[in-house]
C-alpha atoms as a PDB file:
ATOM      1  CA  UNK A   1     132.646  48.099  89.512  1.00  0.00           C
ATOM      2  CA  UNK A   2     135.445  47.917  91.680  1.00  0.00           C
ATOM      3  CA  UNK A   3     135.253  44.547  93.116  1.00  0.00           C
ATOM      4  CA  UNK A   4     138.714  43.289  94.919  1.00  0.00           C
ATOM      5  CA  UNK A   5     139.527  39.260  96.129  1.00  0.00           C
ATOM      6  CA  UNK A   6     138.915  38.276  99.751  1.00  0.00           C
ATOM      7  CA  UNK A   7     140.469  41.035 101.848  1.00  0.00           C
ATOM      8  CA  UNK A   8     140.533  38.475 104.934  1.00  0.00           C
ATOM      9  CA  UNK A   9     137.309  37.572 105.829  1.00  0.00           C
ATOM     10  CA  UNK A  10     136.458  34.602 104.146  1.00  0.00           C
ATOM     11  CA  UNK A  11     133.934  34.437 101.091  1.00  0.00           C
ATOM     12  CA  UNK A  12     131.397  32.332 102.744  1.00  0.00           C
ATOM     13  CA  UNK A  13     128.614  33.465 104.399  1.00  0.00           C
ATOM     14  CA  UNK A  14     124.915  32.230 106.281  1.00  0.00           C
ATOM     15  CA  UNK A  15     122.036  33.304 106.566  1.00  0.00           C
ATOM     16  CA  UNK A  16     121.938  34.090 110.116  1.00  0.00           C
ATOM     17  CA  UNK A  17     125.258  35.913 109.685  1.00  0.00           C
ATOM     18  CA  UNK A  18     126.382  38.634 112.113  1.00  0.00           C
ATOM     19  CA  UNK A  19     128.500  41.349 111.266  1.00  0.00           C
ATOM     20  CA  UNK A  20     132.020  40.606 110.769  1.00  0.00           C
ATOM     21  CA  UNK A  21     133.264  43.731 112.267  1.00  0.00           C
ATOM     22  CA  UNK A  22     132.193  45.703 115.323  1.00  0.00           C
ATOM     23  CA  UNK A  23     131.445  49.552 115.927  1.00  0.00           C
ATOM     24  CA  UNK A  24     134.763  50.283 117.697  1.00  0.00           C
ATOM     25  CA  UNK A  25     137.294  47.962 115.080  1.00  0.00           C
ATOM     26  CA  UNK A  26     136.899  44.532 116.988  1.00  0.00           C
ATOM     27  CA  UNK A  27     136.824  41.186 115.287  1.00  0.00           C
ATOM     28  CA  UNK A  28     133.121  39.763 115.888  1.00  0.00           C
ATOM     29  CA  UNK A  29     134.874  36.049 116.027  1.00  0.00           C
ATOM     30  CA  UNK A  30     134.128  33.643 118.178  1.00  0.00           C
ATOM     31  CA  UNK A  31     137.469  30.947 118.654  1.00  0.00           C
ATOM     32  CA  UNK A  32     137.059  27.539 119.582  1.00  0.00           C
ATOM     33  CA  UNK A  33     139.680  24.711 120.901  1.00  0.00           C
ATOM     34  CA  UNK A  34     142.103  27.663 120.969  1.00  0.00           C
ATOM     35  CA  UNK A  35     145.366  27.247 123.221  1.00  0.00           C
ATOM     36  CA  UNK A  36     146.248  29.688 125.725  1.00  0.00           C
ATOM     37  CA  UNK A  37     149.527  31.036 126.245  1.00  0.00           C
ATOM     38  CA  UNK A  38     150.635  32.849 129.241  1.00  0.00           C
ATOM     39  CA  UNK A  39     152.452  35.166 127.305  1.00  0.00           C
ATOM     40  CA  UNK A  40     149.026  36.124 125.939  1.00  0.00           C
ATOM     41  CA  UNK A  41     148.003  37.546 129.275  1.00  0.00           C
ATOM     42  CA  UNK A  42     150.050  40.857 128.730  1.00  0.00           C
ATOM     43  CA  UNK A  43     148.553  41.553 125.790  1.00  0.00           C
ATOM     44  CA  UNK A  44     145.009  40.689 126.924  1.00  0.00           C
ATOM     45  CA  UNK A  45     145.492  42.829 130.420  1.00  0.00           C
ATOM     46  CA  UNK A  46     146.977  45.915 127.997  1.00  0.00           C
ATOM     47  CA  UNK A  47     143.998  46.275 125.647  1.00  0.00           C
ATOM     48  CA  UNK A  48     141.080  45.299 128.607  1.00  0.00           C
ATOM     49  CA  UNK A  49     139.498  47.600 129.582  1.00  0.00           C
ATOM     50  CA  UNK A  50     140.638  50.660 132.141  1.00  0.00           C
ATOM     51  CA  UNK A  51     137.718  48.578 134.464  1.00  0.00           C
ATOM     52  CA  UNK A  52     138.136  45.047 134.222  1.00  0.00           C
ATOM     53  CA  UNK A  53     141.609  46.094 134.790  1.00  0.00           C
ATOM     54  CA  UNK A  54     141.670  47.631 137.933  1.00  0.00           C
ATOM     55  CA  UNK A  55     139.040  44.488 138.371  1.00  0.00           C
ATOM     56  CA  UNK A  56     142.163  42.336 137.641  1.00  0.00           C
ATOM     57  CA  UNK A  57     144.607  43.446 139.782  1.00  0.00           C
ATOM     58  CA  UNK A  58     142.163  43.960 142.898  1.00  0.00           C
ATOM     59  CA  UNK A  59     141.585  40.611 142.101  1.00  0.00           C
ATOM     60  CA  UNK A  60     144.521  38.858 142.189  1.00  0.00           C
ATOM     61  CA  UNK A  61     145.940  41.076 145.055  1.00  0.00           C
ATOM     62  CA  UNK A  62     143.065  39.855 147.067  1.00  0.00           C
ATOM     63  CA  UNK A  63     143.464  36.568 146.225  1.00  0.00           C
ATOM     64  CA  UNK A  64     147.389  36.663 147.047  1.00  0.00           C
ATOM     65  CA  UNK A  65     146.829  37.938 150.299  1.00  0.00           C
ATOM     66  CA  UNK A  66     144.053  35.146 151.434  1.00  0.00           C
ATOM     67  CA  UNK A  67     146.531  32.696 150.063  1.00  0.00           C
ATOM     68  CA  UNK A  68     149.277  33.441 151.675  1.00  0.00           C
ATOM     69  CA  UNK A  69     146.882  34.557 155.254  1.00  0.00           C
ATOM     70  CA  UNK A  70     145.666  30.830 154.764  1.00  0.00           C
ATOM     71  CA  UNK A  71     149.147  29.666 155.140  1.00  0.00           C
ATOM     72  CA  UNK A  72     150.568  31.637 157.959  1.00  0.00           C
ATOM     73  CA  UNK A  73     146.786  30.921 159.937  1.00  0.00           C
ATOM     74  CA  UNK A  74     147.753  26.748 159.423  1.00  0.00           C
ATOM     75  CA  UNK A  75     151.199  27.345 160.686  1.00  0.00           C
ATOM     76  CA  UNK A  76     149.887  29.448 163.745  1.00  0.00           C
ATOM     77  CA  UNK A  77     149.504  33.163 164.257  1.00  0.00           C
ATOM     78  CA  UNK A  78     151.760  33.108 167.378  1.00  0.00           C
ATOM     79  CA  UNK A  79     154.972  32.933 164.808  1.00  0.00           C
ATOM     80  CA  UNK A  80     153.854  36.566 163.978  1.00  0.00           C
ATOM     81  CA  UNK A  81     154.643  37.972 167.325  1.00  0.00           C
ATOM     82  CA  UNK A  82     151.038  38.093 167.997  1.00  0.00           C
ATOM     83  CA  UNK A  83     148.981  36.752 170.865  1.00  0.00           C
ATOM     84  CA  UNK A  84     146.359  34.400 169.710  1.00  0.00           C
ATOM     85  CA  UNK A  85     142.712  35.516 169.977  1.00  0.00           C
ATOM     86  CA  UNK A  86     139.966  33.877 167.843  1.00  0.00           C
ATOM     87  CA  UNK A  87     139.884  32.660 165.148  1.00  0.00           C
ATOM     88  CA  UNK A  88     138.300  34.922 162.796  1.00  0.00           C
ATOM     89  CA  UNK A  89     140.446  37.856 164.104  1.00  0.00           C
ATOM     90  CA  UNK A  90     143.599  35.672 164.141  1.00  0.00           C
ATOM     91  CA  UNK A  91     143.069  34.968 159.834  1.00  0.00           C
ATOM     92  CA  UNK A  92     142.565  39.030 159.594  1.00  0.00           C
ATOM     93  CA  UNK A  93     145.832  39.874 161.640  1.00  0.00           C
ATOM     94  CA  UNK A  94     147.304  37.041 158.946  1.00  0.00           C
ATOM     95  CA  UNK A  95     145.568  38.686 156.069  1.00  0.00           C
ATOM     96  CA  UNK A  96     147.027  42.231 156.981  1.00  0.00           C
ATOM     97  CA  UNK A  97     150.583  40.539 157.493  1.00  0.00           C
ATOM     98  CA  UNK A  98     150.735  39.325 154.024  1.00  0.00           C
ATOM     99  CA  UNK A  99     149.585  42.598 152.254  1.00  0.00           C
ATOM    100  CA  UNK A 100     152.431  44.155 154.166  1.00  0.00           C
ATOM    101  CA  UNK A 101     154.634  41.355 153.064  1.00  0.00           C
ATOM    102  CA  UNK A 102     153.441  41.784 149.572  1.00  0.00           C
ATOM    103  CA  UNK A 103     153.772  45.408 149.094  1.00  0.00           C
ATOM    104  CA  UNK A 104     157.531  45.301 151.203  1.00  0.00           C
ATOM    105  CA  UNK A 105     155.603  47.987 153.516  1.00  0.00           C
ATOM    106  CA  UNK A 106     156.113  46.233 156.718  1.00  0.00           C
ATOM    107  CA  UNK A 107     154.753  48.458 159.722  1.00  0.00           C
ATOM    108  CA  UNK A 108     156.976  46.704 162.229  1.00  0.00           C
ATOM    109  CA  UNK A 109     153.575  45.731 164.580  1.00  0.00           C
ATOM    110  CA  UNK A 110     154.100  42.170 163.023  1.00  0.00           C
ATOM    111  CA  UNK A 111     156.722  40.181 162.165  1.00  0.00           C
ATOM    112  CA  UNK A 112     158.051  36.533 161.824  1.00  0.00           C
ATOM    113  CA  UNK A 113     159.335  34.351 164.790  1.00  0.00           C
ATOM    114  CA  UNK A 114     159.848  31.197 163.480  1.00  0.00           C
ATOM    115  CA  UNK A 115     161.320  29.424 160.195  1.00  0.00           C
ATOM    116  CA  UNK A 116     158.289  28.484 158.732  1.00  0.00           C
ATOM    117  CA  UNK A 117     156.594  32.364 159.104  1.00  0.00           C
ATOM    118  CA  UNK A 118     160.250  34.110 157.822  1.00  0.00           C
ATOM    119  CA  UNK A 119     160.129  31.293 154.476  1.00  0.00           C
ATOM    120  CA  UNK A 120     156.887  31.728 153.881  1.00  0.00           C
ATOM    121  CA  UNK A 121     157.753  36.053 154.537  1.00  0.00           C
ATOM    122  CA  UNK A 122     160.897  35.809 152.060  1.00  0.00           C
ATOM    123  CA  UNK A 123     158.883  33.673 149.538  1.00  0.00           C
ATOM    124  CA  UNK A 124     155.802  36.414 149.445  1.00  0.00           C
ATOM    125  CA  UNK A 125     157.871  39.102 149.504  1.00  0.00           C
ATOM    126  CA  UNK A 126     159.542  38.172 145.859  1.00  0.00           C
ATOM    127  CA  UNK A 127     155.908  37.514 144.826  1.00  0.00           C
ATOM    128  CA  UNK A 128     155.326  40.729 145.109  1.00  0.00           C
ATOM    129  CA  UNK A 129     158.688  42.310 143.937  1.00  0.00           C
ATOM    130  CA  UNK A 130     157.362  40.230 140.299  1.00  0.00           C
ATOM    131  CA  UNK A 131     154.134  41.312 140.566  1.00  0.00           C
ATOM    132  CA  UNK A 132     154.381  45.145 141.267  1.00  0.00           C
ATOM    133  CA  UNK A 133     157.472  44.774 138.572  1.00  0.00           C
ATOM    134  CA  UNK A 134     154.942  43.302 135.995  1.00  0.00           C
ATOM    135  CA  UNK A 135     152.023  45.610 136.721  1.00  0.00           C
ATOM    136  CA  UNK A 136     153.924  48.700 136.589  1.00  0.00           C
ATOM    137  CA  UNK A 137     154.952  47.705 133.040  1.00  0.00           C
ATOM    138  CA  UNK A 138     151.199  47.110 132.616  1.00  0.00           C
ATOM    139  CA  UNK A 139     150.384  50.392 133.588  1.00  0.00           C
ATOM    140  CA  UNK A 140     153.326  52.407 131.511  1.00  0.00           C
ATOM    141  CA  UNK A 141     152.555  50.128 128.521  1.00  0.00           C
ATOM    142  CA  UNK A 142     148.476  50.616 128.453  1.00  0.00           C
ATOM    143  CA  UNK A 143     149.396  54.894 128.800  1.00  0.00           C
ATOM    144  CA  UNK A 144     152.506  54.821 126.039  1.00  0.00           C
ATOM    145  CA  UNK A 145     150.647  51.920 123.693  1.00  0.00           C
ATOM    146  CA  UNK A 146     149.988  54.076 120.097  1.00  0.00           C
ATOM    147  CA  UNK A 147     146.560  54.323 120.058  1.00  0.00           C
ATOM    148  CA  UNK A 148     144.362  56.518 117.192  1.00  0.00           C
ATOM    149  CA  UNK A 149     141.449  58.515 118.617  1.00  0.00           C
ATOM    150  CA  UNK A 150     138.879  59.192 115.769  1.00  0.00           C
ATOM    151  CA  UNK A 151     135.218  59.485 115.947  1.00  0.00           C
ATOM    152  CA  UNK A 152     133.106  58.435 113.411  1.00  0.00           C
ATOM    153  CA  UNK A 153     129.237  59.642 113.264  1.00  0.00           C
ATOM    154  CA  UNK A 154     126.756  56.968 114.406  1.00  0.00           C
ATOM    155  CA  UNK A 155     124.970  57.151 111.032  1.00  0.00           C
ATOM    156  CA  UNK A 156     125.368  57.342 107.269  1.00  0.00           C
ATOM    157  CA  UNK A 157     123.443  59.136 104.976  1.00  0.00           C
ATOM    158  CA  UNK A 158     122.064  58.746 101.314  1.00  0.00           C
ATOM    159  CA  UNK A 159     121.497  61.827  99.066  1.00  0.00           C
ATOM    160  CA  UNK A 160     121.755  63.574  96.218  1.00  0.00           C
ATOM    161  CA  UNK A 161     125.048  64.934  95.239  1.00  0.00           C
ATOM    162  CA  UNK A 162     126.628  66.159  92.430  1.00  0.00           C
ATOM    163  CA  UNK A 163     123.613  65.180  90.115  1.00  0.00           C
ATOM    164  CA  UNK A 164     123.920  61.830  90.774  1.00  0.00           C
ATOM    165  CA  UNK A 165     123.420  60.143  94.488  1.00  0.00           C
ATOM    166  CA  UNK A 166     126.008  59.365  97.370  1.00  0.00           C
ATOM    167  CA  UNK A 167     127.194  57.386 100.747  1.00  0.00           C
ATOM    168  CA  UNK A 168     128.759  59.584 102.963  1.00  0.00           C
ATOM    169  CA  UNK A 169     129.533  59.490 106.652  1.00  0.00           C
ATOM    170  CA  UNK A 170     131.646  61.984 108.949  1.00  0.00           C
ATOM    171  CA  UNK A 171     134.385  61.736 111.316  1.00  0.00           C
ATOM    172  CA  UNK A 172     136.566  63.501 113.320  1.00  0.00           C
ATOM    173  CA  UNK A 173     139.624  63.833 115.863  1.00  0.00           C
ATOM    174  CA  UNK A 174     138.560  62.867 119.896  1.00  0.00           C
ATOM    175  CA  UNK A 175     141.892  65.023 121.056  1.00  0.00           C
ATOM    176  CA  UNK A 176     142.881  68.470 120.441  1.00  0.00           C
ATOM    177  CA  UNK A 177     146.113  67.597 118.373  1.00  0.00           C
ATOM    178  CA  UNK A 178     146.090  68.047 114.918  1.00  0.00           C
ATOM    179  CA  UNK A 179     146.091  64.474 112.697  1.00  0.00           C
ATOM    180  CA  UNK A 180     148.812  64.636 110.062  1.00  0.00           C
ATOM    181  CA  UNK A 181     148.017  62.886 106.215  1.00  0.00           C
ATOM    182  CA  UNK A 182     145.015  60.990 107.729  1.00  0.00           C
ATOM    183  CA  UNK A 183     144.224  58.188 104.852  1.00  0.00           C
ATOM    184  CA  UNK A 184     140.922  56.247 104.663  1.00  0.00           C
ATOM    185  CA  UNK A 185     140.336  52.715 103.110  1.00  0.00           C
ATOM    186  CA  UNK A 186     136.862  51.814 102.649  1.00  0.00           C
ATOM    187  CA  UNK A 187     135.736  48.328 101.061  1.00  0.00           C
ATOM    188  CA  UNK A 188     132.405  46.647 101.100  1.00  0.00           C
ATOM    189  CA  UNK A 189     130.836  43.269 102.099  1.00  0.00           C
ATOM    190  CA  UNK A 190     127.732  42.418 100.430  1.00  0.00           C
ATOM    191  CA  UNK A 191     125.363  39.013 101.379  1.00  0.00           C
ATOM    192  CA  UNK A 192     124.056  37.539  98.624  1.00  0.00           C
ATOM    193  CA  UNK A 193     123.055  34.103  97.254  1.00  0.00           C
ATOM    194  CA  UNK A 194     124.744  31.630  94.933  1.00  0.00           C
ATOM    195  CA  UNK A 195     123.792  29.780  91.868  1.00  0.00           C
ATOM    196  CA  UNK A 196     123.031  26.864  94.741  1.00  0.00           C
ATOM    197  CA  UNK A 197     121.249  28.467  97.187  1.00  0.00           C
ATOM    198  CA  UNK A 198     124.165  28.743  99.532  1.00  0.00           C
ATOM    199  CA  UNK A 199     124.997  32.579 101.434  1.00  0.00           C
ATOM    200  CA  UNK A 200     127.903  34.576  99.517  1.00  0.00           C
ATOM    201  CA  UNK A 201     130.039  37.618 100.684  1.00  0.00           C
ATOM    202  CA  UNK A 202     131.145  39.404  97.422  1.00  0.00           C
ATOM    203  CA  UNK A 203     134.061  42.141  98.333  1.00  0.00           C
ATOM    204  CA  UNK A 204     134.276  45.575  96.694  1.00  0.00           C
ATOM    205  CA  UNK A 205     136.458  48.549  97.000  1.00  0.00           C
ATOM    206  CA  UNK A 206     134.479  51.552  97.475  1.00  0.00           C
ATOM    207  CA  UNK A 207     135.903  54.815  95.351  1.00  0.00           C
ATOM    208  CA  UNK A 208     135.621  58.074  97.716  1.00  0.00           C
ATOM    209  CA  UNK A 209     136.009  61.761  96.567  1.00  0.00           C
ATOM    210  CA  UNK A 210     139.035  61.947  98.550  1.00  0.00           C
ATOM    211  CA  UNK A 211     140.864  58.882 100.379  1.00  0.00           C
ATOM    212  CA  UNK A 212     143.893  61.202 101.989  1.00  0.00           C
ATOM    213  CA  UNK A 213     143.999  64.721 103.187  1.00  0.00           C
ATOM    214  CA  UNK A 214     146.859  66.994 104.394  1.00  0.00           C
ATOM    215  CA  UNK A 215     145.682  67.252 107.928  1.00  0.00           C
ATOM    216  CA  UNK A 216     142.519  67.239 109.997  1.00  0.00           C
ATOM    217  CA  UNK A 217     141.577  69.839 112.074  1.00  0.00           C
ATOM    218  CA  UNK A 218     138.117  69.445 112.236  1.00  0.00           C
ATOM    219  CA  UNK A 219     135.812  66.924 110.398  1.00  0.00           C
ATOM    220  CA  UNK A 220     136.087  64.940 107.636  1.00  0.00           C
ATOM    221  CA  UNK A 221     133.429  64.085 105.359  1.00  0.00           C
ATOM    222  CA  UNK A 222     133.947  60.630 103.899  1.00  0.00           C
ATOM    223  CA  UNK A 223     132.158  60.792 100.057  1.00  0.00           C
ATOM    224  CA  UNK A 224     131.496  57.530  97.726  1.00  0.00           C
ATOM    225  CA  UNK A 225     129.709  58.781  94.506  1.00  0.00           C
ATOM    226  CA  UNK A 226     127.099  56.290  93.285  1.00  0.00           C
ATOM    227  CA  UNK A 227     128.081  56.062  89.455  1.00  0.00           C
ATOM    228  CA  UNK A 228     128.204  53.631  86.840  1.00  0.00           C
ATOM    229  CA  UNK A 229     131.016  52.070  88.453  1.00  0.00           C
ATOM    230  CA  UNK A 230     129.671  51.869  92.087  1.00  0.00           C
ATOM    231  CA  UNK A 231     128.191  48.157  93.491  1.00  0.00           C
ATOM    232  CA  UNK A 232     125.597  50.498  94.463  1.00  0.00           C
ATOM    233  CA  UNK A 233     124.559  51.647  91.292  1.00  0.00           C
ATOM    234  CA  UNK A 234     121.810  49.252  90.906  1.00  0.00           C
ATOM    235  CA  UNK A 235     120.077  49.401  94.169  1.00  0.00           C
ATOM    236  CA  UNK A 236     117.212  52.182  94.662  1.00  0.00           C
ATOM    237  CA  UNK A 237     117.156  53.976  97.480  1.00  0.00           C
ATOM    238  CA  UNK A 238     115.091  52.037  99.674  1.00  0.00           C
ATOM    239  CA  UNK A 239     117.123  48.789  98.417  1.00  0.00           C
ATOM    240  CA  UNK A 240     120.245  50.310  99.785  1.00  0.00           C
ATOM    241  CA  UNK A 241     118.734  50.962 103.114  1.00  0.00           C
ATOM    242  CA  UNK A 242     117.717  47.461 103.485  1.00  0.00           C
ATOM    243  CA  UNK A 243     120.806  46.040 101.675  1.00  0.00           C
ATOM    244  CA  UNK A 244     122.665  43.133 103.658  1.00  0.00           C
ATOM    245  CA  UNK A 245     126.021  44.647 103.286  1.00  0.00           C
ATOM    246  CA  UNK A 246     128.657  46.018 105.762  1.00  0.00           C
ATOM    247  CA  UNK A 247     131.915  48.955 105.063  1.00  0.00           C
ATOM    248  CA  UNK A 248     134.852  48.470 106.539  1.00  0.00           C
ATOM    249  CA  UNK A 249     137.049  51.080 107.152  1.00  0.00           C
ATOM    250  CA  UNK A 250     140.709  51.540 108.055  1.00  0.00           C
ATOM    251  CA  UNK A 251     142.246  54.781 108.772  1.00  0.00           C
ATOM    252  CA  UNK A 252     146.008  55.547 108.973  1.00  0.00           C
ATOM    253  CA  UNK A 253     147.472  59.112 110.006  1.00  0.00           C
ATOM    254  CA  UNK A 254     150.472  60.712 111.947  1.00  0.00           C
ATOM    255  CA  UNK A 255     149.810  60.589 115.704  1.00  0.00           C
ATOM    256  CA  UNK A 256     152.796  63.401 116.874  1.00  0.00           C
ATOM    257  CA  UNK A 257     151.798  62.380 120.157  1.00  0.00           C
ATOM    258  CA  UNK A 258     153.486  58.635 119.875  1.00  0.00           C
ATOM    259  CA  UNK A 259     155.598  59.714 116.885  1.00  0.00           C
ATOM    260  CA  UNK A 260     154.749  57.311 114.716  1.00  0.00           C
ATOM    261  CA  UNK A 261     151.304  56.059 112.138  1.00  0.00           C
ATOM    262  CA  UNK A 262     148.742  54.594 113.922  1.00  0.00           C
ATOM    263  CA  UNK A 263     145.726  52.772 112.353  1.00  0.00           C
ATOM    264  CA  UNK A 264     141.998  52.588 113.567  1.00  0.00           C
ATOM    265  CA  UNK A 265     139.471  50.114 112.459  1.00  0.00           C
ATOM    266  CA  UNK A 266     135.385  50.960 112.159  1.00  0.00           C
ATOM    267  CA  UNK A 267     132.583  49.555 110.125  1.00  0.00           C
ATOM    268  CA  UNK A 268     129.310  50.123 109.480  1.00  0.00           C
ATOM    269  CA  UNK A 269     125.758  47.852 108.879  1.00  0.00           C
ATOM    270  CA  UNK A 270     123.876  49.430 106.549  1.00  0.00           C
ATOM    271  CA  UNK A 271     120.692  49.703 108.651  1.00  0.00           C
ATOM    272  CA  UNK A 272     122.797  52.880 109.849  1.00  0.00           C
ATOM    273  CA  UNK A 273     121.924  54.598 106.516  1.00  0.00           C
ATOM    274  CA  UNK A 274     119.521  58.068 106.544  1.00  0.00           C
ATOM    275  CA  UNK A 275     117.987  58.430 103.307  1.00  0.00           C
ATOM    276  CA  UNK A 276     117.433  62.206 102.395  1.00  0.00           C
ATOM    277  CA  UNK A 277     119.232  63.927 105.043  1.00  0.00           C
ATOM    278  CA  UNK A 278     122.711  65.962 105.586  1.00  0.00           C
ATOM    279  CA  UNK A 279     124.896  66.481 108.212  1.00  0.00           C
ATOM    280  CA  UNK A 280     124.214  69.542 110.467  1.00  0.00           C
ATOM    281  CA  UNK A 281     127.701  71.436 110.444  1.00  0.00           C
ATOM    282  CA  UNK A 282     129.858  71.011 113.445  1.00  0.00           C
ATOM    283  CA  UNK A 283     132.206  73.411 112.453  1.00  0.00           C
ATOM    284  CA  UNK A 284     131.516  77.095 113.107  1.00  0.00           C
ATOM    285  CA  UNK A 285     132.701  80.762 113.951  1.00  0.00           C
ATOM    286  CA  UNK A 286     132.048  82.166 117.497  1.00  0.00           C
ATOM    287  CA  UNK A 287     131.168  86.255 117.941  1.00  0.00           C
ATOM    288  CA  UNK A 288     134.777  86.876 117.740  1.00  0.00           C
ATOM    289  CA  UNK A 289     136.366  85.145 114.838  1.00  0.00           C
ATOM    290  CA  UNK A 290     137.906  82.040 116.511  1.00  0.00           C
ATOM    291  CA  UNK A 291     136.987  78.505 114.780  1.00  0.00           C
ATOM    292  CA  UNK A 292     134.632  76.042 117.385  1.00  0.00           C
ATOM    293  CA  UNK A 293     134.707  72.575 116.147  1.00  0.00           C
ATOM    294  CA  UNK A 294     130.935  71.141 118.345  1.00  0.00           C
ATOM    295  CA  UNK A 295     131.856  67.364 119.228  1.00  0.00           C
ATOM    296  CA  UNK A 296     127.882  67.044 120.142  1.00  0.00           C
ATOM    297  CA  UNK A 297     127.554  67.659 116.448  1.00  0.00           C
ATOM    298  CA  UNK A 298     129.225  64.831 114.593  1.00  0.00           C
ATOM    299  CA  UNK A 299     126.505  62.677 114.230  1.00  0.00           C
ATOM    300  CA  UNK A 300     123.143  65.227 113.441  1.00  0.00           C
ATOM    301  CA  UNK A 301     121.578  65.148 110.849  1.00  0.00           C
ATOM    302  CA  UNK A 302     118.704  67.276 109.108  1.00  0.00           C
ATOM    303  CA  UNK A 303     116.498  67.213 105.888  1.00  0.00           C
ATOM    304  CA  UNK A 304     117.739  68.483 102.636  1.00  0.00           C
END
């Protein structure tokens, strides 16, 4: 029984315990009385989300603008060459003034007239020189970041193999390149209870029937015998579906795309485990000889 030291996650344990890892590699932490750092924000706005991104920069554009609309409305809309009107309409000629000023577009239908308007003009208009500066960066460092794109099937299944039983579970490349030397590291947290009646993790290193292959063109299924020397080889079936235990997985390969390794982090509760059943191929031959890899695929499963 391979079982390894603390692999980073802490020995200790509770009852009402969540998982420690999520489905797509994030930490399920919660911090508390954490400082912030602005320099933090770059690295928060690069691995958000494509949404809340766009979110973020609609956002504070919006925000800019009716800052800076605010200020030219208080000093008077007549220093921007425009007759007043009311006052609603005056704030949305100032509003339109500053996104000009922001983005440097500057239509030429208003302007500053006085010192206050061309300060307040000169002061926006380096605002926005930093901003698009910094969120053009943004943008060519969330499209050039290294990032691995690997699927891995929803489920896992139990069954005989070999004569003896197994854990498997599949995955597979998202994009069309091909991965180069993909390695896997698999290593298992089980819940259990202490001599004192206090909540345990216990951390073991899972053996698979192959942790590295050449290159992956299509799928990969991921194999860890249950022998004499698995954690697992005392559980029954059943006891393995209802086992309080998590796999975590880390996967390096060769992404030619960035030119460099990249990593990918998954994991997997075990109420995702099928008992009896085997994965449905995904990998097949069309009428004329050319190899179909079925993405829809990765995750069926049927009974043995």
């Amino acid at each position: 029984m391979a079982k390894i030291n603390d692999p980073g996650f802490g020995y200790k344990s509770d009852k009402k315990a969540t998982r420690l890892v999520n489905n797509d590699g994030s930490f399920n932490m919660k911090h508390i009385n954490r400082n912030f750092s602005i320099s933090e924000l770059y690295t928060y706005l690069i691995h958000v989300s494509w949404g809340k991104f766009f979110f973020f920069v609609f956002l504070g554009y919006t925000l800019v603008n009716l800052l800076f609309a605010t200020l030219y409305y208080s000093i008077g809309i007549e220093q921007l060459t425009l007759v007043k009107t009311n006052s609603s309409q005056d704030f949305i000629n100032a509003f339109f003034f500053s996104s000009q000023t922001l983005t440097t577009l500057g239509y030429g239908a208003i302007s500053p007239v006085g010192n206050a308007a061309g300060f307040i003009s000169s002061f926006e208009a380096l605002i926005g020189l930093l901003s698009f500066s910094f969120f053009t960066g943004l943008l060519y460092g969330r499209f050039s970041k290294p990032k691995a794109a690997i699927r891995f099937s929803e489920t896992m299944i139990l069954r005989p193999f070999n004569g003896k039983r197994a854990l498997m579970f599949r995955l597979m490349n998202k994009r069309k390149n091909i991965m180069i030397e993909p390695g896997i590291n698999v290593t298992m947290a089980v819940n259990s209870t202490d001599e004192k009646g206090g909540f345990k993790r216990q951390f073991f290193e899972l053996t698979l029937e192959r942790k590295q292959i050449m290159y992956m063109p299509t799928t990969w299924t991921i194999v860890h015998e249950i022998d004499e020397d698995s954690p697992l080889y005392q559980y029954s079936d059943a006891e393995i579906g209802e086992l309080q235990a998590e796999l975590f997985l880390l996967i390096e390969y060769y992404e030619d795309a960035f030119s460099q390794n990249v990593y990918q982090l998954h994991s997997y509760d075990f109420n995702a485990v099928e008992i009896g059943k085997k994965f449905v191929p995904a990998y097949y031959f069309d009428s004329v000889g050319n190899g179909v890899l079925d993405h829809n695929k990765l995750s069926e499963t049927e009974s043995m």
